[in-house]
Protein backbone atom coordinates (compact mmCIF):
# COMPACT_ATOMS: atom_id res chain seq x y z
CA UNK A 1 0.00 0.00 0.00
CA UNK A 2 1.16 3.57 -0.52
CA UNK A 3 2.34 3.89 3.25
CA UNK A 4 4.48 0.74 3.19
CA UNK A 5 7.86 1.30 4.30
CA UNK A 6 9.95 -0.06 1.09
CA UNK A 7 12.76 -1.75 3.62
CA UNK A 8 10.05 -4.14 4.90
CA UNK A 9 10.16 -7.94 3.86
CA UNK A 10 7.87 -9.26 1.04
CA UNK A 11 6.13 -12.22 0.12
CA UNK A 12 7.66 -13.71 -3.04
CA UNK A 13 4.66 -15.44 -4.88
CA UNK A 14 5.01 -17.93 -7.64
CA UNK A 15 2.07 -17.13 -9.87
CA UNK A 16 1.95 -18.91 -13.58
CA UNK A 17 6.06 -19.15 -13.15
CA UNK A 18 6.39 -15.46 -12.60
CA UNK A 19 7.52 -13.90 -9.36
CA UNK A 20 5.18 -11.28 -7.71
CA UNK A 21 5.59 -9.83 -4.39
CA UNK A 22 3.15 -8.19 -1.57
CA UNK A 23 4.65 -6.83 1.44
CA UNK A 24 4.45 -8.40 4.54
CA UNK A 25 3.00 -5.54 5.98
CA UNK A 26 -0.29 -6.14 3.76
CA UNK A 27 -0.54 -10.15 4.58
CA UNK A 28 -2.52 -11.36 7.21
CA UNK A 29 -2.33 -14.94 6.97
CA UNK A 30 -0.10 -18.18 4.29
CA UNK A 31 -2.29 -21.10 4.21
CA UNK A 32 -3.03 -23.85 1.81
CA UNK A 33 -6.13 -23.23 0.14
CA UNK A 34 -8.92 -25.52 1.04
CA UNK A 35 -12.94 -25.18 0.21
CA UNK A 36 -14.14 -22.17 -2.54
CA UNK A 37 -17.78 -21.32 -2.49
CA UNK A 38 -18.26 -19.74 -5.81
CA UNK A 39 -20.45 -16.81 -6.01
CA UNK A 40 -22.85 -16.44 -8.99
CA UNK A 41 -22.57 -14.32 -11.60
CA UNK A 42 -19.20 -13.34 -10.12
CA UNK A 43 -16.82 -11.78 -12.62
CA UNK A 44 -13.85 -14.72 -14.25
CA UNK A 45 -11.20 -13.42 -11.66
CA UNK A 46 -13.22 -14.15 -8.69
CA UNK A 47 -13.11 -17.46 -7.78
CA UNK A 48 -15.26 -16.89 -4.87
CA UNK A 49 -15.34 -16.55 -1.06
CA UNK A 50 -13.62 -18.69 1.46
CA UNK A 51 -13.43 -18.77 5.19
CA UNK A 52 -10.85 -16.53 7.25
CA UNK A 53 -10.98 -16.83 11.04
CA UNK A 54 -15.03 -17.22 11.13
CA UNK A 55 -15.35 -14.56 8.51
CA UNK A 56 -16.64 -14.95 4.78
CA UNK A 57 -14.06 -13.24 2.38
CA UNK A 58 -13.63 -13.16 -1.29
CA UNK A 59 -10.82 -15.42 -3.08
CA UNK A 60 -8.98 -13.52 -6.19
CA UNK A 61 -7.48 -15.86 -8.85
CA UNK A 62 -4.26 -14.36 -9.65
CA UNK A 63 -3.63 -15.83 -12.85
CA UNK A 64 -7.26 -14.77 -14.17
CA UNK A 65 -6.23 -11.50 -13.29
CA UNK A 66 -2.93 -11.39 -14.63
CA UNK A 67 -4.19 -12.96 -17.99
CA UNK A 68 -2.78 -17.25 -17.52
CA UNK A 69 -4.80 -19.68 -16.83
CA UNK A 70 -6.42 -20.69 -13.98
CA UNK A 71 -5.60 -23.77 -12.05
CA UNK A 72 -8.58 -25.17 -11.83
CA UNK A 73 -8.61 -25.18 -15.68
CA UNK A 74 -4.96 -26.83 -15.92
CA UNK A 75 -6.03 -29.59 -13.69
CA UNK A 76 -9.42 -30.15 -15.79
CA UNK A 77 -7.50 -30.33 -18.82
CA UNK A 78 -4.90 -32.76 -17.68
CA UNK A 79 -7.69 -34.97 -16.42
CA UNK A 80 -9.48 -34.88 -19.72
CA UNK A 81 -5.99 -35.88 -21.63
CA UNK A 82 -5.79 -39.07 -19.02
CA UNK A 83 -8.93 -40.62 -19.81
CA UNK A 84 -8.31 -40.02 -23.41
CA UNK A 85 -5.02 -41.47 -23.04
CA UNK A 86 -7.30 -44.48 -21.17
CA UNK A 87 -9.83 -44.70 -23.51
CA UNK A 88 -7.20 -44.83 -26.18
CA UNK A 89 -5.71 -47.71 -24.67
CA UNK A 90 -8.92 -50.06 -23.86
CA UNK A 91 -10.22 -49.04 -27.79
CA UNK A 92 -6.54 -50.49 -28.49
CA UNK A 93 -7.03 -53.87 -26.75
CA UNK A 94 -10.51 -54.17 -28.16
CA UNK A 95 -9.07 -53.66 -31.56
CA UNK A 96 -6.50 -56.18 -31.29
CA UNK A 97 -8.76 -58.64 -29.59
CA UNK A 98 -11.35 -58.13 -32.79
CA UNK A 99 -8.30 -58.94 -35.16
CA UNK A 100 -6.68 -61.75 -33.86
CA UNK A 101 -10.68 -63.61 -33.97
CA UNK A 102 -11.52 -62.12 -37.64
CA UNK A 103 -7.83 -63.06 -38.42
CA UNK A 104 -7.33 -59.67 -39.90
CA UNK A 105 -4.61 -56.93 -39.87
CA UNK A 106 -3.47 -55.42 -36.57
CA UNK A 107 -2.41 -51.98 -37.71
CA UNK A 108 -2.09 -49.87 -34.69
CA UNK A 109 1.42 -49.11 -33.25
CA UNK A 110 3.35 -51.98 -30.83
CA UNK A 111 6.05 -49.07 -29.97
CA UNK A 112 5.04 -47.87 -26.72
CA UNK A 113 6.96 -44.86 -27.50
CA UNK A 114 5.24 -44.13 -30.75
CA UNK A 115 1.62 -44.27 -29.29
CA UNK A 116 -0.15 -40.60 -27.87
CA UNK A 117 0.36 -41.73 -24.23
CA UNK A 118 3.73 -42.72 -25.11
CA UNK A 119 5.09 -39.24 -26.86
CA UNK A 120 3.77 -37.35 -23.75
CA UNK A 121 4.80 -39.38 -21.26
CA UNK A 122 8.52 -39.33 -22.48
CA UNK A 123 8.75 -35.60 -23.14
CA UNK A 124 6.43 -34.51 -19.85
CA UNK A 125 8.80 -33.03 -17.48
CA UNK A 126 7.46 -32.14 -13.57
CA UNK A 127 9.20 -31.03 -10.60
CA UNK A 128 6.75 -32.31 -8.39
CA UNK A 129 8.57 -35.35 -7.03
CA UNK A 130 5.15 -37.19 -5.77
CA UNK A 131 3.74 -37.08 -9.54
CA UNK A 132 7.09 -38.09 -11.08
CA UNK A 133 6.93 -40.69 -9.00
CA UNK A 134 3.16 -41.58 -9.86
CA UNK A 135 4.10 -41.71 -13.63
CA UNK A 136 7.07 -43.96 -12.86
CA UNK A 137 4.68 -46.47 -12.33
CA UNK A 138 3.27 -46.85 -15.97
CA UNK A 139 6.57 -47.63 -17.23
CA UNK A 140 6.18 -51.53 -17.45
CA UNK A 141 2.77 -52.31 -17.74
CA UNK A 142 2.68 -49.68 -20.81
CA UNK A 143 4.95 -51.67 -22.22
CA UNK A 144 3.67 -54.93 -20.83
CA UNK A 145 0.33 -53.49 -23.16
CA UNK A 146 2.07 -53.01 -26.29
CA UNK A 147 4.23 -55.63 -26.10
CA UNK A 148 1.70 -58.57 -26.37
CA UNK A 149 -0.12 -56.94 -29.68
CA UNK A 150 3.39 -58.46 -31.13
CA UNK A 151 3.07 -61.61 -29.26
CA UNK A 152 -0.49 -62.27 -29.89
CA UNK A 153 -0.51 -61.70 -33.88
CA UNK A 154 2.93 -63.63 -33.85
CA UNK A 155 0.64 -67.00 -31.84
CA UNK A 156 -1.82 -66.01 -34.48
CA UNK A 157 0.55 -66.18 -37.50
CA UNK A 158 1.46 -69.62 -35.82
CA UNK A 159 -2.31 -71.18 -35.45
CA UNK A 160 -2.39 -70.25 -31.85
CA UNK A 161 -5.58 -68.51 -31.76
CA UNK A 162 -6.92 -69.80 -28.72
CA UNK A 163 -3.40 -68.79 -27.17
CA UNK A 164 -3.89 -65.10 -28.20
CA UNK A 165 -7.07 -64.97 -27.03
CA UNK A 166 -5.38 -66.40 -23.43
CA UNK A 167 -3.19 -63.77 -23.56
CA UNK A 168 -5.33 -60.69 -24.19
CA UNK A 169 -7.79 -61.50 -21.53
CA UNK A 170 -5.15 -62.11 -19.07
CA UNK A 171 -3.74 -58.68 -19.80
CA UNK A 172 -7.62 -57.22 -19.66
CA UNK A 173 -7.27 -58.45 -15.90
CA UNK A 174 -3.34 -57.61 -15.25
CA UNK A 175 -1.57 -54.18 -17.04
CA UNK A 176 -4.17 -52.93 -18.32
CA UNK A 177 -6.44 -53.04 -14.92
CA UNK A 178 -2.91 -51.82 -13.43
CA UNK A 179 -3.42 -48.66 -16.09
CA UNK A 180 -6.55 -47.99 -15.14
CA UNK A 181 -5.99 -47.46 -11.80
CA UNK A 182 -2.56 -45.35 -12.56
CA UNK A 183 -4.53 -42.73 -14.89
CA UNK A 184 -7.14 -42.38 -12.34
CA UNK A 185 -4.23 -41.99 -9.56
CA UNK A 186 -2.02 -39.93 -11.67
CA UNK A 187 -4.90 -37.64 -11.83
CA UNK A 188 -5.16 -37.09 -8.13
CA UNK A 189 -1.77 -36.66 -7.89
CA UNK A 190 -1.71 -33.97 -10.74
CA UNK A 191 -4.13 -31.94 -8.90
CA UNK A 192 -2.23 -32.41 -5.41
CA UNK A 193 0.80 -30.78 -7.11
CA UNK A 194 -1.22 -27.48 -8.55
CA UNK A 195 -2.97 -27.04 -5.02
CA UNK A 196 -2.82 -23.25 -4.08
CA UNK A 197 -1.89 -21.45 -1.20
CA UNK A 198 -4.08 -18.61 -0.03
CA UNK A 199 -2.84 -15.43 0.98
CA UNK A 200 -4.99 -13.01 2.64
CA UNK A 201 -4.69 -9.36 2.59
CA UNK A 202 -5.72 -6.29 4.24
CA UNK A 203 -5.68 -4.09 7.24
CA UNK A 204 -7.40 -5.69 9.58
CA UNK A 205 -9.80 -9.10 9.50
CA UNK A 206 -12.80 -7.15 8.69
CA UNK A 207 -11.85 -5.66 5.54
CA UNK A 208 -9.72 -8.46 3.74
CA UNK A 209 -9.58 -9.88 0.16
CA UNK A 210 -7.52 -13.56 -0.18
CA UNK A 211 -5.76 -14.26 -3.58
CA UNK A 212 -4.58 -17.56 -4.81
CA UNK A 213 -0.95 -18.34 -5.98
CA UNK A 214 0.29 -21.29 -6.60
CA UNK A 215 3.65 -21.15 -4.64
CA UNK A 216 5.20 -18.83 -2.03
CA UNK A 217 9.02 -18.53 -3.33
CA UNK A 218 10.53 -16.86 0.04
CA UNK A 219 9.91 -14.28 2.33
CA UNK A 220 12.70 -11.38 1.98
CA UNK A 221 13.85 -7.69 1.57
CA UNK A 222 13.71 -6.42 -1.99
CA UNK A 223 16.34 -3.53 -3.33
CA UNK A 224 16.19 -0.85 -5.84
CA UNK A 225 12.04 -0.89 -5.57
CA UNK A 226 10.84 1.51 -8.83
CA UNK A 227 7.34 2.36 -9.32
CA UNK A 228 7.64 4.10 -12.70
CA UNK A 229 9.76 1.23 -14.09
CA UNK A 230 6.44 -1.01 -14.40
CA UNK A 231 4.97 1.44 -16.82
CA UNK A 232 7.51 0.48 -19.40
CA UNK A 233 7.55 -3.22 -19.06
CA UNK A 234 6.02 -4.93 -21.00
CA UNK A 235 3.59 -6.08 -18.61
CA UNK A 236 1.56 -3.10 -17.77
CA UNK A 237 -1.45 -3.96 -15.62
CA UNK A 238 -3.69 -1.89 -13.06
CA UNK A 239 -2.90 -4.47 -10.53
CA UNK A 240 0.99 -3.84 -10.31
CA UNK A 241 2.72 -0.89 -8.84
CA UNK A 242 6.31 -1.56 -10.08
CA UNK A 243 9.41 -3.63 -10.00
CA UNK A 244 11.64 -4.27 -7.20
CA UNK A 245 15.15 -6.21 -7.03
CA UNK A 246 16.20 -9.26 -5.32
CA UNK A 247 19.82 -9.89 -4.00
CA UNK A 248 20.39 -11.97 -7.18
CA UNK A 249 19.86 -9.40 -8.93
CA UNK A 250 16.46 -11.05 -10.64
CA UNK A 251 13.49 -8.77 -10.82
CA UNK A 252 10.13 -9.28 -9.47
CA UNK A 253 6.20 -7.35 -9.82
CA UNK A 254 5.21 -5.67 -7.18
CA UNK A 255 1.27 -6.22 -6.71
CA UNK A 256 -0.49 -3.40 -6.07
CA UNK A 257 -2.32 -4.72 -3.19
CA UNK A 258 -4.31 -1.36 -2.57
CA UNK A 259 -5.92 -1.36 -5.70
CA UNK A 260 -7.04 -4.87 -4.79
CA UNK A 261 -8.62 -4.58 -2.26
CA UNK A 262 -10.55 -0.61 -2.81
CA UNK A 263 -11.34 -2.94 -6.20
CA UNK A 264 -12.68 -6.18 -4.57
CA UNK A 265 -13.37 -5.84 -1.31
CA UNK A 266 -16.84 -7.34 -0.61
CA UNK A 267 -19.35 -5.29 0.73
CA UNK A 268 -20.50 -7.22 4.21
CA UNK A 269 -24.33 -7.36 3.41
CA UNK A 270 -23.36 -9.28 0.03
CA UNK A 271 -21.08 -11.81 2.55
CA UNK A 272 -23.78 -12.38 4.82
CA UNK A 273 -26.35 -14.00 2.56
CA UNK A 274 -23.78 -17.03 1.28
């Protein structure tokens, strides 16, 4: 806020891999975000209200406001790509199952690298060591999958229908069971890794706004603070005040926390009726 002495600390805040800071000064409480009520007919940025020490308060989604995309989004897309990913999968068993008994042509890839699931999963990078861990897991019954559309057109080729049709099921009740459970696990832990911390902001607990970010980076003293400088970056937004330094010499945006909350904060008759 305008009053804030500039040699205060400040909250370093990871928002869509871009560092923004709020003084310390303006925070009231760091904790992970839990339940959102959404409000209707509230505008994209507000997510909606939340509870603050047995008050109602409204919840900010940073990236909305700073133009990325939301969280919430992210995770809902990710989840959409892993039961396509499954559904690709069981449509590729099926397939292979249909051809070995009408004896013709299995034409779909046996690479497990060269299949969707396959590409992503070996150029996906995360730095969330629970997921990476999570995806680990697919490794060998992916290729456990892809491996016995070889072996079963190869029994075919040799008259060993009924042993291709042995095989397939048993993999129906083995890797490819073990898949479905890993997509619908990976998922979980997808959305475990983008959960957001709340910060809440204000003066005192009766007039405070909360904003989501998705990491705090540190809590420290910031140098060379300019407030002019942020009108010619190349980010130039109502809701920052300017840049400010840190002792690496790496520059962060400096929220402009007052603007926030004259902007969004809630009047209490609206709070009352949710």
């Amino acid at each position: 806020m305008s009053n804030l002495k500039e040699d205060s600390p400040w909250v370093l805040l990871d928002i869509a891999s871009t560092i923004y800071a709020v003084s310390c000064e303006t925070v009231l409480s760091l904790e992970q975000l839990s339940t959102v009520t959404s409000l209707p007919a509230a505008p994209p940025e507000v997510r909606g209200v939340v509870k603050f020490r047995n008050k109602i308060i409204e919840l900010l989604d940073t990236r909305v406001l700073l133009g990325a995309r939301a969280i919430p989004e992210e995770v809902g897309e990710f989840c959409d790509m892993m039961d396509c990913m499954l559904e690709a999968h069981l449509a590729w068993v099926n397939t292979l199952e249909e051809c070995i008994l009408s004896g013709k042509e299995f034409t779909l890839t046996t690479d497990p690298h060269k299949c969707a699931f396959g590409i992503w999963y070996d150029n996906f990078k995360t730095t969330d060591s629970v997921l990476s861990f999570q995806l680990a897991k697919f490794d060998k019954p992916h290729k456990a999958i892809h491996k016995i559309g070889i072996t079963a057109v190869d029994m075919l080729k040799k008259g060993d229908k009924d042993g291709a049709m042995t095989l397939i099921n048993a993999t129906k009740d083995t890797e490819l069971q073990q898949m479905v459970n890993l997509f619908e696990e990976t998922k979980v832990a997808y959305a475990t890794s983008k959960r957001e911390i709340l910060v809440v902001l204000g003066e005192t607990e009766q007039n405070a706004i909360s904003i989501a970010v998705d990491e705090i980076v540190a809590i420290e003293h910031l140098f060379e603070i300019d407030h002019n400088l942020i009108k010619e970056s190349i980010t130039d937004t109502e809701y920052l005040t300017g840049l400010g330094k840190r002792k690496d010499g790496s520059a962060v945006f400096l929220l402009n926390d007052e603007h926030l909350l004259n902007t969004y904060l809630a009047h209490p008759k609206t709070l009352q009726k949710i």
